[in-house]
N, C-alpha and C. Protein backbone atom coordinates (compact mmCIF):
# COMPACT_ATOMS: atom_id res chain seq x y z
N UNK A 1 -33.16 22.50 -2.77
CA UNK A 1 -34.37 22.09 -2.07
C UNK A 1 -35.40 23.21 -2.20
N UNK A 2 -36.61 22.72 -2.47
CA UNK A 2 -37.99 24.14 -2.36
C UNK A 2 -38.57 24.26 -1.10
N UNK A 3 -38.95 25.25 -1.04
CA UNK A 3 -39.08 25.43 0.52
C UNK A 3 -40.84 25.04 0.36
N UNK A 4 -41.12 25.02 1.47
CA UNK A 4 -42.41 23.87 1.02
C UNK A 4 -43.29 25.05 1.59
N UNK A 5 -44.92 24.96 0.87
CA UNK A 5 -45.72 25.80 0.85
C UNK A 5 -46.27 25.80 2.21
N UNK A 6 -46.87 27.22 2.50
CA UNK A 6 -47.27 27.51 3.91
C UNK A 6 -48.74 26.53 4.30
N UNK A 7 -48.69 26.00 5.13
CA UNK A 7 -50.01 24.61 5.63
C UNK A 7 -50.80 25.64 6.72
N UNK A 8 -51.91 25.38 6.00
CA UNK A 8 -53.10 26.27 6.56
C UNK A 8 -53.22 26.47 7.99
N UNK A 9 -52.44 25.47 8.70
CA UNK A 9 -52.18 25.78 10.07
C UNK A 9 -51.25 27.17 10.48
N UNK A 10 -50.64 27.08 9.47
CA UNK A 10 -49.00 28.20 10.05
C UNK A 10 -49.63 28.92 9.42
N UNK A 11 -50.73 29.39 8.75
CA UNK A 11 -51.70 30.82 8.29
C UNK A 11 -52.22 30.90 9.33
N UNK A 12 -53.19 29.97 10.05
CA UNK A 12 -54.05 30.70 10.79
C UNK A 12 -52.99 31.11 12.01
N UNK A 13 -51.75 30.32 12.27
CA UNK A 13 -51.10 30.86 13.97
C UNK A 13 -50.38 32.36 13.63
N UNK A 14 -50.23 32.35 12.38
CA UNK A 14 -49.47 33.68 11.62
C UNK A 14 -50.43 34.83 11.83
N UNK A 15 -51.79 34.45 10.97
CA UNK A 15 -53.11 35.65 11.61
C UNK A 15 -53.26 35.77 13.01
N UNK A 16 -53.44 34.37 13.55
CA UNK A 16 -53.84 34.90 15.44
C UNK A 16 -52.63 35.12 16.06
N UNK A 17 -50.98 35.09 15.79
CA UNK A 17 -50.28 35.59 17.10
C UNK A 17 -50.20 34.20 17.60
N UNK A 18 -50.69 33.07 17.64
CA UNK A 18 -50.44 31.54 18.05
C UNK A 18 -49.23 31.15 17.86
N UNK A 19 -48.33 30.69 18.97
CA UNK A 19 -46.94 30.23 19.27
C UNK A 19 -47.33 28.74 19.12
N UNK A 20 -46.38 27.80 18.57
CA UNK A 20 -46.42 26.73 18.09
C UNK A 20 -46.74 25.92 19.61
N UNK A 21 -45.87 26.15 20.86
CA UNK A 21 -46.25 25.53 22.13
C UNK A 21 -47.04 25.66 23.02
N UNK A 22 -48.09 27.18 22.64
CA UNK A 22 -49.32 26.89 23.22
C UNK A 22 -49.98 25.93 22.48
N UNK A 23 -50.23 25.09 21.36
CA UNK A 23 -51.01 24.33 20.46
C UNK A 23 -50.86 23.31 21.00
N UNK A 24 -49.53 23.16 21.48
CA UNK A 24 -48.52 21.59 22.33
C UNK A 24 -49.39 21.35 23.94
N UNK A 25 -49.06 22.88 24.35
CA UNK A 25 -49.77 22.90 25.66
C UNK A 25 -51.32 22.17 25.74
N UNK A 26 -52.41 22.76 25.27
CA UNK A 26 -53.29 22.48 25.03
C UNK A 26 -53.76 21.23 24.18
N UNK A 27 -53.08 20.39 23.39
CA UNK A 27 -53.69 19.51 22.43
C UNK A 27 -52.67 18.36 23.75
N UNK A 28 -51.66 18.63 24.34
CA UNK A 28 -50.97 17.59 25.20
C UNK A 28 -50.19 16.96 24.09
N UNK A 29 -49.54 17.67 23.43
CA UNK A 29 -48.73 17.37 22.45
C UNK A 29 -47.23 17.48 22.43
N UNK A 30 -46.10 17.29 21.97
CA UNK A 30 -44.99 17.72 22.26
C UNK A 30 -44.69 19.15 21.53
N UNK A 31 -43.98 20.13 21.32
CA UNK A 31 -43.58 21.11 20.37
C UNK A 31 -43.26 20.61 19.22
N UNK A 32 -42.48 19.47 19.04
CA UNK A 32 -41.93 19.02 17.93
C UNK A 32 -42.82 18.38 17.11
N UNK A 33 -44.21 18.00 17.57
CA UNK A 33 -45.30 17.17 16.72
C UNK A 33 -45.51 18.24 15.88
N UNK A 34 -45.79 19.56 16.77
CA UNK A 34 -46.69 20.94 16.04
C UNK A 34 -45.81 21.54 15.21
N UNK A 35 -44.44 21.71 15.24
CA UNK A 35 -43.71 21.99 14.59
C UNK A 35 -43.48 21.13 13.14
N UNK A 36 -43.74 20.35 13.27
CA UNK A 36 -43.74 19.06 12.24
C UNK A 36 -45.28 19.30 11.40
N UNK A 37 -46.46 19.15 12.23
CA UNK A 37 -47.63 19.61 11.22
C UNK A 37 -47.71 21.48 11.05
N UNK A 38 -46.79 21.85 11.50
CA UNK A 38 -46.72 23.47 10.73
C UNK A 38 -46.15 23.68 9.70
N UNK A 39 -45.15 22.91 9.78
CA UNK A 39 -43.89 22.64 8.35
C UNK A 39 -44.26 21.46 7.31
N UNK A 40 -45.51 21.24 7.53
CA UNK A 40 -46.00 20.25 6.98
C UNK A 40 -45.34 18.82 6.46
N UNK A 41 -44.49 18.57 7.87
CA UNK A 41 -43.29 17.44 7.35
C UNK A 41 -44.31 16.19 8.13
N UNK A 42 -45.30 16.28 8.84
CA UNK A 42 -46.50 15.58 8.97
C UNK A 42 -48.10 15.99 9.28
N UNK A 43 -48.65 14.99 9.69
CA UNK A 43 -49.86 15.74 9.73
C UNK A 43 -50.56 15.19 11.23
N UNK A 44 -51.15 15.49 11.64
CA UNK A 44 -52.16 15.13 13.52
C UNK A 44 -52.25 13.85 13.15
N UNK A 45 -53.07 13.20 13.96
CA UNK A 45 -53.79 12.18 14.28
C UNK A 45 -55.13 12.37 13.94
N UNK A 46 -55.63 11.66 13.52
CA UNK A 46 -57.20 12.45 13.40
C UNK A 46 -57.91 12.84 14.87
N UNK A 47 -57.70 12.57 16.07
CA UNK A 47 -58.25 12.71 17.38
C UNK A 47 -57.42 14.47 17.55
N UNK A 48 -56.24 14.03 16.99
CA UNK A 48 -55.47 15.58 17.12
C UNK A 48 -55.92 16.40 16.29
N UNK A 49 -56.57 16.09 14.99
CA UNK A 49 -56.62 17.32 14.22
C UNK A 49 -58.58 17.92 14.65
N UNK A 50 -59.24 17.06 15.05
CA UNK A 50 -60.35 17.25 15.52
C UNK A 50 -60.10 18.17 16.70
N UNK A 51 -59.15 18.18 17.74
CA UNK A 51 -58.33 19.22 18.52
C UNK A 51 -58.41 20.43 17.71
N UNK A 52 -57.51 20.12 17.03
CA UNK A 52 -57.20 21.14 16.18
C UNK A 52 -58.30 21.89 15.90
N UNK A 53 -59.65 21.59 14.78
CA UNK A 53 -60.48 21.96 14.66
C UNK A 53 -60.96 23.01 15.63
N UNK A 54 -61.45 22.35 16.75
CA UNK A 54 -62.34 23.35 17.55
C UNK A 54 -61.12 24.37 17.99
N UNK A 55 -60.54 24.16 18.64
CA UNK A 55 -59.33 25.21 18.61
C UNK A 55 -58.85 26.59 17.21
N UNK A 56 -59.01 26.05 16.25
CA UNK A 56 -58.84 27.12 15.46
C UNK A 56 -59.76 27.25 14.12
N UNK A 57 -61.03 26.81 13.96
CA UNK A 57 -61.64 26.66 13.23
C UNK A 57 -61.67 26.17 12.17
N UNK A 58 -60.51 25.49 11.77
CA UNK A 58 -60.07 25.32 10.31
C UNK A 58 -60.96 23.69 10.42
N UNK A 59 -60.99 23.25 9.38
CA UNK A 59 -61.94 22.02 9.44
C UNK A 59 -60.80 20.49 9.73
N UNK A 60 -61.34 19.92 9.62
CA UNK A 60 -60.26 18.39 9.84
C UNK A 60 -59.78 18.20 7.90
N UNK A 61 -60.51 18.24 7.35
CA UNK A 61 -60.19 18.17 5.62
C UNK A 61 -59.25 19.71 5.79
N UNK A 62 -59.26 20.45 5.91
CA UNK A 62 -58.53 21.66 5.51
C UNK A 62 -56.69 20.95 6.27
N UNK A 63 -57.41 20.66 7.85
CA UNK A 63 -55.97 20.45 8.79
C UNK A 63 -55.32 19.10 8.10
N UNK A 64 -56.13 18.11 7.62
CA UNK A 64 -55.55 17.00 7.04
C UNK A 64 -54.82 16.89 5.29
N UNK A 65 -55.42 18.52 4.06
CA UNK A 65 -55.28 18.14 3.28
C UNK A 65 -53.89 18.88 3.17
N UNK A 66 -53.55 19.17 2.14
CA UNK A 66 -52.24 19.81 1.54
C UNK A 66 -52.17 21.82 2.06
N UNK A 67 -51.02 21.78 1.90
CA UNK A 67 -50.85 23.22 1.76
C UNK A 67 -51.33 24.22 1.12
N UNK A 68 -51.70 25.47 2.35
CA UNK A 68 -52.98 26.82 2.18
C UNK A 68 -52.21 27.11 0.71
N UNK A 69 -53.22 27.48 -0.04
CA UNK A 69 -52.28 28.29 -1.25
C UNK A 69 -52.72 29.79 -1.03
């Protein structure tokens, strides 16, 4: 199995020190959603990744497309 490329989300929580369940806390999410769009085994909702957005600047196309290279 390849281990799957790092998703621009798990860069930016890697740069800020961001724990996967404050993202849960705040978006009213479970751990396991965020854990799932960190490992890129899915991706938000678009209402979630617009969350996302203002929360960590990354855009909704960046949070929605493929893995940071």
């Amino acid at each position: 199995m390849t281990q799957k490329s790092e998703t621009k989300l798990r860069a930016w929580m890697t740069r800020t020190g961001t724990i996967g369940s404050t993202i849960a806390r705040k978006l009213g999410v479970s751990n396991a959603a965020v854990y799932k769009w960190v490992n890129g085994e899915s991706r938000p909702t678009y209402d979630h990744a617009l969350a996302l957005e203002k929360l960590t600047g990354l855009t909704v196309r960046e949070l929605m497309n493929a893995p940071s290279k």
